[in-house]
Structure formats: C-alpha cells, structure tokens
PDB file of N, CA and C in Angstrom:
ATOM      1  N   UNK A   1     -12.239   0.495 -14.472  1.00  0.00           N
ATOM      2  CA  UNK A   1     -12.583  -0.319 -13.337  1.00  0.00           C
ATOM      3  C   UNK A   1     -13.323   0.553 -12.324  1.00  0.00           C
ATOM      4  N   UNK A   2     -14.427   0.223 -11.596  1.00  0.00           N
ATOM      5  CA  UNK A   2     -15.065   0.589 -10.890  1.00  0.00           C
ATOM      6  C   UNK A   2     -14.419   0.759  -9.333  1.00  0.00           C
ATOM      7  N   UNK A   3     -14.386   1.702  -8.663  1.00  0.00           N
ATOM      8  CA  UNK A   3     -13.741   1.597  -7.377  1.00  0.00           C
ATOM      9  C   UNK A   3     -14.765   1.800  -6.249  1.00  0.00           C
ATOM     10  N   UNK A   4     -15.400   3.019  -6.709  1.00  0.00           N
ATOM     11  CA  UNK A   4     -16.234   2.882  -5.634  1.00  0.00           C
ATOM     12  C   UNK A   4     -17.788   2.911  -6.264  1.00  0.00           C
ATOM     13  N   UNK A   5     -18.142   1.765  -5.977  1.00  0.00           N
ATOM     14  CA  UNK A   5     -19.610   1.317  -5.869  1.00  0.00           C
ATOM     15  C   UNK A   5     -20.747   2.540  -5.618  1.00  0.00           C
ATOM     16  N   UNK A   6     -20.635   2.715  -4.074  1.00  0.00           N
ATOM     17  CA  UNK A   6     -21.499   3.257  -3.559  1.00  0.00           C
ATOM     18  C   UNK A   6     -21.704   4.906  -4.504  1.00  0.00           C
ATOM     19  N   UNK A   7     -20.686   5.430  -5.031  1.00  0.00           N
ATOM     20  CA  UNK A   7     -20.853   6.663  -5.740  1.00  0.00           C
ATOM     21  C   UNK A   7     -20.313   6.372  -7.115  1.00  0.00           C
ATOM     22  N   UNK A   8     -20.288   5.272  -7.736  1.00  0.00           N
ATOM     23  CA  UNK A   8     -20.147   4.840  -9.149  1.00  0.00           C
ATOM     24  C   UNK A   8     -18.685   5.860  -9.516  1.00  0.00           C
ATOM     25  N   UNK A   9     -17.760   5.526  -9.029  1.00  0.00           N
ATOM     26  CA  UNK A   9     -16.670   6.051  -9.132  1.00  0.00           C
ATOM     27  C   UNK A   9     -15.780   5.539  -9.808  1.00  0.00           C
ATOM     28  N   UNK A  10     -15.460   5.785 -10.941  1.00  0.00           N
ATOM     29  CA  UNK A  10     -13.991   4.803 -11.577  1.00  0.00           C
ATOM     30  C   UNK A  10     -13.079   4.930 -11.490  1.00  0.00           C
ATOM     31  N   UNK A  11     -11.913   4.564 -11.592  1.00  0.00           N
ATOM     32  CA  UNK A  11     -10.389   4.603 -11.197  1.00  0.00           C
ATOM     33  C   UNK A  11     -10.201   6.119 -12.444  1.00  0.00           C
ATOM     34  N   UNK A  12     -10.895   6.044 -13.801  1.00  0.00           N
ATOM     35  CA  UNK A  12     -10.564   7.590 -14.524  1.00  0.00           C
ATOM     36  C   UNK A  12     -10.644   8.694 -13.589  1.00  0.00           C
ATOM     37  N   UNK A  13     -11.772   8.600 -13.200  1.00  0.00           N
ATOM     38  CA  UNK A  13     -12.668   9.553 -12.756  1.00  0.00           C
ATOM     39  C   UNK A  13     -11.585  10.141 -11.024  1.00  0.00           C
ATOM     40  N   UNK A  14     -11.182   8.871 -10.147  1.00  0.00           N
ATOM     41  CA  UNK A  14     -10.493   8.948  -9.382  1.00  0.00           C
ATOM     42  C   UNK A  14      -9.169   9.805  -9.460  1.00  0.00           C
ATOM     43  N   UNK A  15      -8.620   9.331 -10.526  1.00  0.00           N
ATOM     44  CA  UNK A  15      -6.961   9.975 -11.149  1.00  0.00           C
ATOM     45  C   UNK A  15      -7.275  11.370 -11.721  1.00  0.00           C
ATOM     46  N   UNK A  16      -8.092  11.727 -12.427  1.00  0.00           N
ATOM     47  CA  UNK A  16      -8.530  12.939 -12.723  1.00  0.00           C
ATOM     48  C   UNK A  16      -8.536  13.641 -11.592  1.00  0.00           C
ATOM     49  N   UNK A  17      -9.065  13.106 -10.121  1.00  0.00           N
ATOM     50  CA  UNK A  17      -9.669  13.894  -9.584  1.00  0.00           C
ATOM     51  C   UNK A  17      -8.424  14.055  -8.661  1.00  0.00           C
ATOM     52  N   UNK A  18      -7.761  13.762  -8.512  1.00  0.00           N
ATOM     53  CA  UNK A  18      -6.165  13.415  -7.607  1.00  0.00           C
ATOM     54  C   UNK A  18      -5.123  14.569  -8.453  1.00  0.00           C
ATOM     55  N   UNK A  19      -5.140  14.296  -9.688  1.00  0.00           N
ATOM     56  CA  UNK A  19      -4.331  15.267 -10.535  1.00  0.00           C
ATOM     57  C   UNK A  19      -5.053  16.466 -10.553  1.00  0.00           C
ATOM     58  N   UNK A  20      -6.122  17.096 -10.542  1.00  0.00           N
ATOM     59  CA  UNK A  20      -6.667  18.155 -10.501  1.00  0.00           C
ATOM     60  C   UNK A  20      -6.338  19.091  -9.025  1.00  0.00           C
ATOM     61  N   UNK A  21      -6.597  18.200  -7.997  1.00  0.00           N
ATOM     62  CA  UNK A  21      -6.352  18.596  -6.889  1.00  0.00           C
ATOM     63  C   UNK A  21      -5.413  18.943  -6.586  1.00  0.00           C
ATOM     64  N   UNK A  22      -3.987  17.686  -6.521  1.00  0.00           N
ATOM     65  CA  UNK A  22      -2.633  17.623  -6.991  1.00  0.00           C
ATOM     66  C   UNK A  22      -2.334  17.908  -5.586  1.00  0.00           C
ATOM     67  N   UNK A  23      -1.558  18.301  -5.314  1.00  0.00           N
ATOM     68  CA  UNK A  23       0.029  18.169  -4.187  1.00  0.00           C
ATOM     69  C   UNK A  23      -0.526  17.107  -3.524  1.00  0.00           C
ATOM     70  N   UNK A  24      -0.050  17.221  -2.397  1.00  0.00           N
ATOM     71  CA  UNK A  24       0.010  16.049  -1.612  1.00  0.00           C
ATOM     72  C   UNK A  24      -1.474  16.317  -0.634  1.00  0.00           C
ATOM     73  N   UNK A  25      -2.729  15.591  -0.849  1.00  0.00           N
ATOM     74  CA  UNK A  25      -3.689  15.986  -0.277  1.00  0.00           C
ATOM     75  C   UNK A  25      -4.327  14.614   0.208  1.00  0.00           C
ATOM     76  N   UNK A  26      -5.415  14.408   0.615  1.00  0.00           N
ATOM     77  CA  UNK A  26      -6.220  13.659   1.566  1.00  0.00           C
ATOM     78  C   UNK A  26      -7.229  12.568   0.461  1.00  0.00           C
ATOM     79  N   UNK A  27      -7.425  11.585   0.542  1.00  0.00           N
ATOM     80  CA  UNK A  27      -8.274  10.912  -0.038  1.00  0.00           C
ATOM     81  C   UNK A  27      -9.943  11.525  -0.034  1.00  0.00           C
ATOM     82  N   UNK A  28      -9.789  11.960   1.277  1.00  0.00           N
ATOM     83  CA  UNK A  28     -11.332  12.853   1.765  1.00  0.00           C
ATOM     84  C   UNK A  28     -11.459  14.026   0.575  1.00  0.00           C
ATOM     85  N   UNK A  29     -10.706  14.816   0.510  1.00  0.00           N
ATOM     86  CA  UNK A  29     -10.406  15.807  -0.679  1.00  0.00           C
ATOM     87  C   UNK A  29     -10.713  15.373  -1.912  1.00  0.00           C
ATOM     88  N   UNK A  30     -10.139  14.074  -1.886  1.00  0.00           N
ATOM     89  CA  UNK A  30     -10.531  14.123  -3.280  1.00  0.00           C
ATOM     90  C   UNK A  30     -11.833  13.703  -3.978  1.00  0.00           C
ATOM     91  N   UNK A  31     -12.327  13.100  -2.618  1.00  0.00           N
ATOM     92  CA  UNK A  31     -14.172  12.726  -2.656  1.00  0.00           C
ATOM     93  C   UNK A  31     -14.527  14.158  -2.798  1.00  0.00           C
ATOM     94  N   UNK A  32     -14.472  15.043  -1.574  1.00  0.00           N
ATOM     95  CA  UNK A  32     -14.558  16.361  -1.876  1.00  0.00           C
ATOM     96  C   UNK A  32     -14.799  16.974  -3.160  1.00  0.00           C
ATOM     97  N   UNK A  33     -13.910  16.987  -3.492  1.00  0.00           N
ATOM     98  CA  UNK A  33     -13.820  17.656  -5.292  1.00  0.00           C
ATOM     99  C   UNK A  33     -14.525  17.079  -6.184  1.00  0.00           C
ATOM    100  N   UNK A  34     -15.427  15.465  -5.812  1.00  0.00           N
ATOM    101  CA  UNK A  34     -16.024  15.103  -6.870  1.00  0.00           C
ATOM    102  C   UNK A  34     -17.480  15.128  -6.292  1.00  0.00           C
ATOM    103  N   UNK A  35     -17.782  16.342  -5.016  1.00  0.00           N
ATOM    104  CA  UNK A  35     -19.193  16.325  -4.835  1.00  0.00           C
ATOM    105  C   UNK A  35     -19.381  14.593  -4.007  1.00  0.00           C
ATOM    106  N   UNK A  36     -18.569  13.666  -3.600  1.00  0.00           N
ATOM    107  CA  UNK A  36     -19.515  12.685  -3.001  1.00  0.00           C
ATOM    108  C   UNK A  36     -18.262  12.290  -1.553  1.00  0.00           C
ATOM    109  N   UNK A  37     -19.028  11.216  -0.860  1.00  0.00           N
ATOM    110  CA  UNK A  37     -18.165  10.997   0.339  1.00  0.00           C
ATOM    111  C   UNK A  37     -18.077   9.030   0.372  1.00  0.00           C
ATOM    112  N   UNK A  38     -17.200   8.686   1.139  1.00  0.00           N
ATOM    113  CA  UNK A  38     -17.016   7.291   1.576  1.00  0.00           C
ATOM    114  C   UNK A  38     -18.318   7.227   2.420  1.00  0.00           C
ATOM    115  N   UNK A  39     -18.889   6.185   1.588  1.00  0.00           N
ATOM    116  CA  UNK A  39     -19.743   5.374   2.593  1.00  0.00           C
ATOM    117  C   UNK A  39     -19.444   3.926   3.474  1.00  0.00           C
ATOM    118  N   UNK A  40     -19.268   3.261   2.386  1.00  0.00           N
ATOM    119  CA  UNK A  40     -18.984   1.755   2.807  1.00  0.00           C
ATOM    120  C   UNK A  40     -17.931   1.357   3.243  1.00  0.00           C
ATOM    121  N   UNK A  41     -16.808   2.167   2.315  1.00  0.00           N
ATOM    122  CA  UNK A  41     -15.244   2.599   2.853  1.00  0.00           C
ATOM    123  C   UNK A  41     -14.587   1.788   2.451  1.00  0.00           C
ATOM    124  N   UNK A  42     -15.577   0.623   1.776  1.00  0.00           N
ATOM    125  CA  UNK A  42     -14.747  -0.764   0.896  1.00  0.00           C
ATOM    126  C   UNK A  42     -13.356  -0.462  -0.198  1.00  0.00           C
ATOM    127  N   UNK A  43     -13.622   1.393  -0.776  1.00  0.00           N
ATOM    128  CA  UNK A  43     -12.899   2.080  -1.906  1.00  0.00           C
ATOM    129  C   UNK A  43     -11.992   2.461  -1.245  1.00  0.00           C
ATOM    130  N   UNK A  44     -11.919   2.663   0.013  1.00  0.00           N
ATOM    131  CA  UNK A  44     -10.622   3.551   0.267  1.00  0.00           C
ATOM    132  C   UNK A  44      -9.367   3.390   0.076  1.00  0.00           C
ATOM    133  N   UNK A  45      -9.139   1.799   0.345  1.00  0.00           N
ATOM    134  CA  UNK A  45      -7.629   1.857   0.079  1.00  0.00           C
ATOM    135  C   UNK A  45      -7.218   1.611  -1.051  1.00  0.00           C
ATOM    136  N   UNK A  46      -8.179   1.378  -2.243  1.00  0.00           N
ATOM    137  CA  UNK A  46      -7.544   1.046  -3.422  1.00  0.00           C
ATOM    138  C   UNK A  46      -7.920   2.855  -4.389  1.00  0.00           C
ATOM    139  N   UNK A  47      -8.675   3.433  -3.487  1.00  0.00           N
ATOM    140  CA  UNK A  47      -8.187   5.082  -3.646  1.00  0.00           C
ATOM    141  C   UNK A  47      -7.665   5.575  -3.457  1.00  0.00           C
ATOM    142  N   UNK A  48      -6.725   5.487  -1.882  1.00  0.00           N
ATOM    143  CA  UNK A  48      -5.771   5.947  -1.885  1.00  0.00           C
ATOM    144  C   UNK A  48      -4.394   5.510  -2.557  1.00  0.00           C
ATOM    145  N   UNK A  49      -4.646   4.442  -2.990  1.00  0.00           N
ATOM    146  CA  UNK A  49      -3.435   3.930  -4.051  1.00  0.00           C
ATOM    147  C   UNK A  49      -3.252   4.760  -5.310  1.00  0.00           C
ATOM    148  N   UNK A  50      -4.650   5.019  -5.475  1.00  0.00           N
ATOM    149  CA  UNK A  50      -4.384   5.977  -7.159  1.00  0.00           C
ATOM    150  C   UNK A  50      -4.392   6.833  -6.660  1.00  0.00           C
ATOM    151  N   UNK A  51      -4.223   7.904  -5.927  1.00  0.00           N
ATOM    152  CA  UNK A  51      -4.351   8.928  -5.173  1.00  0.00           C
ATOM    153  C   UNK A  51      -2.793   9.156  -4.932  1.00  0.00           C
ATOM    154  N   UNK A  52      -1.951   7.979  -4.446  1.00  0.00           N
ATOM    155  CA  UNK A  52      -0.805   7.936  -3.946  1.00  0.00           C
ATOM    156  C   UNK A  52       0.271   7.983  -5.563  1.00  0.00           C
ATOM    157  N   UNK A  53      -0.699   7.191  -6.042  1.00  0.00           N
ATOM    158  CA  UNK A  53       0.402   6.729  -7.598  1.00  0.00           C
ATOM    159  C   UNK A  53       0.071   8.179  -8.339  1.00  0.00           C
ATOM    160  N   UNK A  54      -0.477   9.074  -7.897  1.00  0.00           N
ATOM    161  CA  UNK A  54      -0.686  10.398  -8.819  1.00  0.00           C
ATOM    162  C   UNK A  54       0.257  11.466  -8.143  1.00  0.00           C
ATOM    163  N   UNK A  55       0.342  11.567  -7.314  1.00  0.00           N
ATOM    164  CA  UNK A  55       0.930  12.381  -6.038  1.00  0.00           C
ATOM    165  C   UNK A  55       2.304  11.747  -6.781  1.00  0.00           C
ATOM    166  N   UNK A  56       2.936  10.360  -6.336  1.00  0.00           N
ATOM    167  CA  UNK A  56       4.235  10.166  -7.005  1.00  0.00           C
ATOM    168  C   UNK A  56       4.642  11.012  -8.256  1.00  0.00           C
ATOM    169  N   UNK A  57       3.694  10.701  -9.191  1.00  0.00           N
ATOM    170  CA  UNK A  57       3.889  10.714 -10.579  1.00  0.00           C
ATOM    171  C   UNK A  57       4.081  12.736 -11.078  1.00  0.00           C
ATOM    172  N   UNK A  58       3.300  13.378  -9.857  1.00  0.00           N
ATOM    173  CA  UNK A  58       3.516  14.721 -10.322  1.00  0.00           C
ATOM    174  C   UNK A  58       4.641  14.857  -9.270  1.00  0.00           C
ATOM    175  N   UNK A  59       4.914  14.564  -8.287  1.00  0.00           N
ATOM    176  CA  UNK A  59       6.638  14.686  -7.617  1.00  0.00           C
ATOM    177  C   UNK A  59       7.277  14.369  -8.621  1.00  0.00           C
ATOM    178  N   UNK A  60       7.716  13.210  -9.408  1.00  0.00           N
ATOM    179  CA  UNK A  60       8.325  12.854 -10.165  1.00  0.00           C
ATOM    180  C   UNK A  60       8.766  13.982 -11.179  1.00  0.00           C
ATOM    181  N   UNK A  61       6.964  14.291 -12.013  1.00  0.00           N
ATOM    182  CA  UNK A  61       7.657  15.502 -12.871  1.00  0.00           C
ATOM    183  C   UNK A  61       8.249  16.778 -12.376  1.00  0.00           C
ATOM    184  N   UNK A  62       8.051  16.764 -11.001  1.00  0.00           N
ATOM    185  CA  UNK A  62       8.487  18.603 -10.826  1.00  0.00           C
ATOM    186  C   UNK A  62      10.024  18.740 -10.884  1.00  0.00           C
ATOM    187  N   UNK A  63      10.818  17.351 -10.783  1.00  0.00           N
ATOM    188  CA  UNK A  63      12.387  17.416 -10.617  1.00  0.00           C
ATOM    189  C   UNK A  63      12.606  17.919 -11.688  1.00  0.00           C
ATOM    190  N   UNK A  64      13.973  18.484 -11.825  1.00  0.00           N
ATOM    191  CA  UNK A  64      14.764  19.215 -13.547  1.00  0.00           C
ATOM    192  C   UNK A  64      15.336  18.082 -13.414  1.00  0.00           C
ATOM    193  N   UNK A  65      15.775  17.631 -15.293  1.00  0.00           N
ATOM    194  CA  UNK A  65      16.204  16.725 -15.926  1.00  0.00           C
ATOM    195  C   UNK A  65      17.636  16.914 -15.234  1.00  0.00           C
TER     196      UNK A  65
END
C-alpha cells in the first residue's frame, strides 16, 4: 500500500525504515533515513502508525521469555 504519495513511499519501505532506525525515534527520522521529507503531510499519521507498530513490536522482543 502506498502511504506517501508525494515521495512514492510504501508501507514496506516505511517498516523497513522504522526497524532499521529502531528505538524509539521521530517520524521525521525516519523520512530522514530514506533521503525524503513530508510534504503534503496527508502520510503522517498513517506513518506514524507503522512507525509506532514497529517501535511496539521491537519493545516487545527485547523482554526475556
């Protein structure tokens, strides 16, 4: 699925770029890391959702069983 338009960004491409970065960081960052920025800003909040659901998901793994 396409998220952000303006820099042809996909939700892969998004989660990759959230898990690469990893801890708890900034949506801006993670445009950052892929070379582009919010323009329209229409992406943001459904970036920071995968942004947020990646951040969970590596908290999640760092606990011991």
């Amino acid at each position: 699925m396409i998220i952000c338009v303006c820099n042809a960004l996909n939700e892969t491409t998004v989660r990759q770029a959230a898990q690469k970065v990893g801890g708890k960081t900034s949506i801006l960052k993670i445009y950052e890391s892929l070379d582009a920025k919010p323009k329209c800003g229409k992406c943001l909040c459904m970036a920071r959702d995968i942004c947020n659901q990646e951040m969970s998901g590596a908290d999640l793994a760092s606990i011991p069983a």
